[in-house]
C-alpha atoms as a PDB file:
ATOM      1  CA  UNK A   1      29.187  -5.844  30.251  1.00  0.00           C
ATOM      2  CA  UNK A   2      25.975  -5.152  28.804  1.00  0.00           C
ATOM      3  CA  UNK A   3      24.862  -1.324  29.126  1.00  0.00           C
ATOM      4  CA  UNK A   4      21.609   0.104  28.857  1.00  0.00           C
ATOM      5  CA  UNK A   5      20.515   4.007  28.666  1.00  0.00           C
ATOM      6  CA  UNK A   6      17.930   6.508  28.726  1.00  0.00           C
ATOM      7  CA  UNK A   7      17.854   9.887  29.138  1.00  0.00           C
ATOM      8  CA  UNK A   8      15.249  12.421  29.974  1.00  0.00           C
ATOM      9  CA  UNK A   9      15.427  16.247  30.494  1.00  0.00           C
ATOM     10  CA  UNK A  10      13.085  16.878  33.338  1.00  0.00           C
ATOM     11  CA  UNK A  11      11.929  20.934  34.305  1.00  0.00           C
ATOM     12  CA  UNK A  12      12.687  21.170  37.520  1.00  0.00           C
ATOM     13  CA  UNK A  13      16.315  21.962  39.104  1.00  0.00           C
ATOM     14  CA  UNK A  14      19.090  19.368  39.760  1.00  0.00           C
ATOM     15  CA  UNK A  15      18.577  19.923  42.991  1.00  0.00           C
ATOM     16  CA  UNK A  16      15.194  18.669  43.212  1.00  0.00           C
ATOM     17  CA  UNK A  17      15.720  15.920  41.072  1.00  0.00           C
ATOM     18  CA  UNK A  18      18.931  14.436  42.904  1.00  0.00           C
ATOM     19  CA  UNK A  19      16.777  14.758  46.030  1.00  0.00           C
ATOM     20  CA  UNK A  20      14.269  13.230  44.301  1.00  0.00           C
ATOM     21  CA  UNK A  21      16.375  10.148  43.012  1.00  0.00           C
ATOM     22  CA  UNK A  22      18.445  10.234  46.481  1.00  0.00           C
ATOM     23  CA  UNK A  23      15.410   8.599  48.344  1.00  0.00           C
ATOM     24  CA  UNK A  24      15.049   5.310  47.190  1.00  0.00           C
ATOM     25  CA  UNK A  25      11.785   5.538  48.694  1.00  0.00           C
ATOM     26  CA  UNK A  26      10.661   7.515  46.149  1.00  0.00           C
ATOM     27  CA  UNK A  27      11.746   4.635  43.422  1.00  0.00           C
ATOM     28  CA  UNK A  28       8.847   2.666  43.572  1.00  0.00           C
ATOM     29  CA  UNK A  29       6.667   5.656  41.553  1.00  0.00           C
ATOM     30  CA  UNK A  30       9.036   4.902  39.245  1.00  0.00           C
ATOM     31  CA  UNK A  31       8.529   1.148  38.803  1.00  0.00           C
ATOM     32  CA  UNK A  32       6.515  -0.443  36.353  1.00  0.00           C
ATOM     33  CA  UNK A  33       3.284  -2.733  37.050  1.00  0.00           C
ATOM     34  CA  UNK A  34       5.087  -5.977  37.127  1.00  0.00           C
ATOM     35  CA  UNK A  35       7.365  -5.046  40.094  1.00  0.00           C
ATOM     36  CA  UNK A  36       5.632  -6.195  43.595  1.00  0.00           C
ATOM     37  CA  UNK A  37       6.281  -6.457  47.464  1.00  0.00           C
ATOM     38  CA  UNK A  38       8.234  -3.039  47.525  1.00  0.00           C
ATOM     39  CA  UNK A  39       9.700  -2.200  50.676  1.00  0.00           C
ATOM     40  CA  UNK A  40      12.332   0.645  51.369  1.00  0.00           C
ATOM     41  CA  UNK A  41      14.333   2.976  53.425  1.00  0.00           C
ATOM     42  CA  UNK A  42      15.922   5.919  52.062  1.00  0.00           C
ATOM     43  CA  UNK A  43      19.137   4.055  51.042  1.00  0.00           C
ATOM     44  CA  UNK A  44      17.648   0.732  50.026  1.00  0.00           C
ATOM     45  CA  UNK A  45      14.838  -1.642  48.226  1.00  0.00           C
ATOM     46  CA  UNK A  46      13.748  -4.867  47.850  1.00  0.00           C
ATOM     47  CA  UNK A  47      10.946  -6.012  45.700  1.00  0.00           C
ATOM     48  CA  UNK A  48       9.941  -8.769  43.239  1.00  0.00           C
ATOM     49  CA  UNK A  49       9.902  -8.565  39.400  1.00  0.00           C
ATOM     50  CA  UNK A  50       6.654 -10.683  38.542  1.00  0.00           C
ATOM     51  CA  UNK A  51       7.520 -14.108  36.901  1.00  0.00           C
ATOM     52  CA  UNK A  52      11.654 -13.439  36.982  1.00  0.00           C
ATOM     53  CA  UNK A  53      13.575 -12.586  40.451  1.00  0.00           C
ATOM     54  CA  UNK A  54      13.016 -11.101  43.512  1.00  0.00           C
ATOM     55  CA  UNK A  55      15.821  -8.124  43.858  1.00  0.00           C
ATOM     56  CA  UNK A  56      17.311  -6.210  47.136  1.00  0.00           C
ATOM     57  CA  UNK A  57      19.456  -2.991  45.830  1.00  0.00           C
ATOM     58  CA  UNK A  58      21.135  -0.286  48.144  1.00  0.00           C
ATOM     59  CA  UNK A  59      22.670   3.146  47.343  1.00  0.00           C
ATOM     60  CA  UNK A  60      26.559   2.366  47.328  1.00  0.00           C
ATOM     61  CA  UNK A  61      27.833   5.550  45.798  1.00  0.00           C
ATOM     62  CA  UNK A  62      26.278   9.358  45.882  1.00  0.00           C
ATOM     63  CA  UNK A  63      27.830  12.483  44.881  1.00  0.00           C
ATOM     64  CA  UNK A  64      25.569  15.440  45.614  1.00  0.00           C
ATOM     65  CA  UNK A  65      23.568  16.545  42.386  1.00  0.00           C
ATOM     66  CA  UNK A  66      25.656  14.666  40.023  1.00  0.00           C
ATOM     67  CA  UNK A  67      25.201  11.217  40.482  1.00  0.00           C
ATOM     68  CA  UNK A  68      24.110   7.859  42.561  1.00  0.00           C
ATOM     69  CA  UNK A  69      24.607   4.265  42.308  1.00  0.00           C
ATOM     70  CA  UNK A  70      23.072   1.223  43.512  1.00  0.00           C
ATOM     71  CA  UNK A  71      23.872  -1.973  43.788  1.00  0.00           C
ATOM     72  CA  UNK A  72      22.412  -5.742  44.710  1.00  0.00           C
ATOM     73  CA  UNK A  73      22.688  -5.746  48.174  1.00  0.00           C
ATOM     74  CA  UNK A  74      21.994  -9.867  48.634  1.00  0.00           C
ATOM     75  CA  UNK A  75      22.794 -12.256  45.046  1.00  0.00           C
ATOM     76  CA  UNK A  76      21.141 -11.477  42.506  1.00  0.00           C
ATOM     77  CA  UNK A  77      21.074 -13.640  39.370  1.00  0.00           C
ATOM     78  CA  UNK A  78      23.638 -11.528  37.463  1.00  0.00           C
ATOM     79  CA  UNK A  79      26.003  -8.429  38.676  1.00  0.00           C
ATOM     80  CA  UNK A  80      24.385  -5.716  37.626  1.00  0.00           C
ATOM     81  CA  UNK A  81      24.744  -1.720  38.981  1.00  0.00           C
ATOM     82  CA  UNK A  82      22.405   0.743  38.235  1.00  0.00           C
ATOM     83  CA  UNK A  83      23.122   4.525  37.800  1.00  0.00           C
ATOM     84  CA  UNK A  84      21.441   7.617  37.632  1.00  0.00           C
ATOM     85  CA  UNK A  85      22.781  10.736  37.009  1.00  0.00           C
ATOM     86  CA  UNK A  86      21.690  14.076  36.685  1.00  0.00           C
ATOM     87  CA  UNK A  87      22.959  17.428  34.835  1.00  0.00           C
ATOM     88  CA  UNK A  88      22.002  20.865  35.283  1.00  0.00           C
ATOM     89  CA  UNK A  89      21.146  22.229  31.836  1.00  0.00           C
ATOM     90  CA  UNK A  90      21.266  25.618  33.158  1.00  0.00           C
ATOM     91  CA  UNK A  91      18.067  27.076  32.250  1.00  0.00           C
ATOM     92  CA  UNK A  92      16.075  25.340  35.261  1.00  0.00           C
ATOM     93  CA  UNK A  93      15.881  21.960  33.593  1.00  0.00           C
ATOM     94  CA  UNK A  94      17.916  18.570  34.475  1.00  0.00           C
ATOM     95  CA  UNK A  95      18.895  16.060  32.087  1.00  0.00           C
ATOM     96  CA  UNK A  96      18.386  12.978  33.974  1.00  0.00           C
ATOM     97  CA  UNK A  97      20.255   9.859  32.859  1.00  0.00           C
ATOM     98  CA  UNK A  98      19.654   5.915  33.866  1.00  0.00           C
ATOM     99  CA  UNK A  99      22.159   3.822  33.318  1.00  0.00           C
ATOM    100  CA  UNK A 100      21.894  -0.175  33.834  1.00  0.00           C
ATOM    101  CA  UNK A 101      25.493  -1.833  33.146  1.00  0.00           C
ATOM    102  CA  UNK A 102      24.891  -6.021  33.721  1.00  0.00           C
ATOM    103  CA  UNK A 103      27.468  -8.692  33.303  1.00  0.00           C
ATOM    104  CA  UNK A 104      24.868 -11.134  31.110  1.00  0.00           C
ATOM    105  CA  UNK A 105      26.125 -14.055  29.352  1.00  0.00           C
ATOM    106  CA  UNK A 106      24.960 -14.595  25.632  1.00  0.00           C
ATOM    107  CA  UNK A 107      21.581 -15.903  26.512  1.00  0.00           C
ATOM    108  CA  UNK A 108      20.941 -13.981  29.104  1.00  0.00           C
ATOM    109  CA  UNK A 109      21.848 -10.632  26.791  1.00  0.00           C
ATOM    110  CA  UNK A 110      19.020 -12.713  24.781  1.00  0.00           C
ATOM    111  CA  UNK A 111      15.942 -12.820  27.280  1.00  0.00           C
ATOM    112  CA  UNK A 112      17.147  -9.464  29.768  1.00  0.00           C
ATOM    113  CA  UNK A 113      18.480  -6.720  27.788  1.00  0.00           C
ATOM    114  CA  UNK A 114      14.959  -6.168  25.679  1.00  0.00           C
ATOM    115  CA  UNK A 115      13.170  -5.650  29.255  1.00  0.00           C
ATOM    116  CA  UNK A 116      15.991  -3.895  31.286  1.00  0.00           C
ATOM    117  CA  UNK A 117      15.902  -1.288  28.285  1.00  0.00           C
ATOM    118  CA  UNK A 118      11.787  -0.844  28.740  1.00  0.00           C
ATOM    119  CA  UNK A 119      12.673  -0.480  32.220  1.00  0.00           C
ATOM    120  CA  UNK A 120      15.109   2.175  31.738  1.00  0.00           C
ATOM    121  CA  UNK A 121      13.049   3.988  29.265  1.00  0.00           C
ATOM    122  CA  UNK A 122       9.627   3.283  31.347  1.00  0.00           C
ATOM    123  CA  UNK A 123      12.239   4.746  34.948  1.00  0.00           C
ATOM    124  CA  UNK A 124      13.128   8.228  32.879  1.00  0.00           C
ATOM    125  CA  UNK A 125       9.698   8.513  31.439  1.00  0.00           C
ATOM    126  CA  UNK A 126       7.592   8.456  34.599  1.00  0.00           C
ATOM    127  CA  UNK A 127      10.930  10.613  36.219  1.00  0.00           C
ATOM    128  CA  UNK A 128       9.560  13.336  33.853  1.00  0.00           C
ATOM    129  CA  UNK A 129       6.118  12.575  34.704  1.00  0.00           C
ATOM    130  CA  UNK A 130       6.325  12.797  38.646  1.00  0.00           C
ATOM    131  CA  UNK A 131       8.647  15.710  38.449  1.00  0.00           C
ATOM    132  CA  UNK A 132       6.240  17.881  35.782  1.00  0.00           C
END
């Protein structure tokens, strides 16, 4: 299992950033330029990733300003789950965390892990961003 990170400590409460995150609708701020034909509901998404996959991911786990997880909803081209949590750093401010675990086979480790870590960084980044 491949796993990718990245962190980000984001000044608002973990409140508002787990509500934030808990809306999947809110997700596509978050996406990068290459990701197309978004649609969602509060618990899922589908969209394409320009030249690679089309994807369809729903929430399969929450726990109330701690953590979600969502998974492919229809096949996707490799298992993958992704994961955000979030931590109340006590002074007002949430370290948010992304966390992309994949099952990828040599090659695909190869060609996927160098753009599922941009996307992961690109996720927290823009997190912070939105949430200023």
């Amino acid at each position: 299992m491949t796993i990718i990170e990245s962190a980000v400590e984001v000044n608002k409460p973990v409140n508002e950033v787990y509500a934030f995150l808990s809306n999947m609708n809110n997700h596509q701020q978050l996406m990068p330029e290459n990701i197309y034909n978004w649609e969602s509901t509060e618990d899922d998404a589908r969209f394409t990733i320009q030249n690679m996959a089309k994807l369809a991911i729903k929430i399969s786990n929450r726990v109330e300003n701690q953590e979600l997880t969502a998974i492919p909803s229809e096949k996707a081209p490799f298992d993958v789950e992704l994961k955000w949590t979030v931590e109340d750093n006590g002074n007002g401010t949430t370290t948010a965390k992304h966390i992309i675990s994949a099952d990828l086979n040599m090659m695909m480790k190869m060609l996927a892990s160098g753009p599922l870590q941009k996307l992961a960084d690109h996720q927290t980044e823009k997190l912070k961003e939105i949430l200023a």
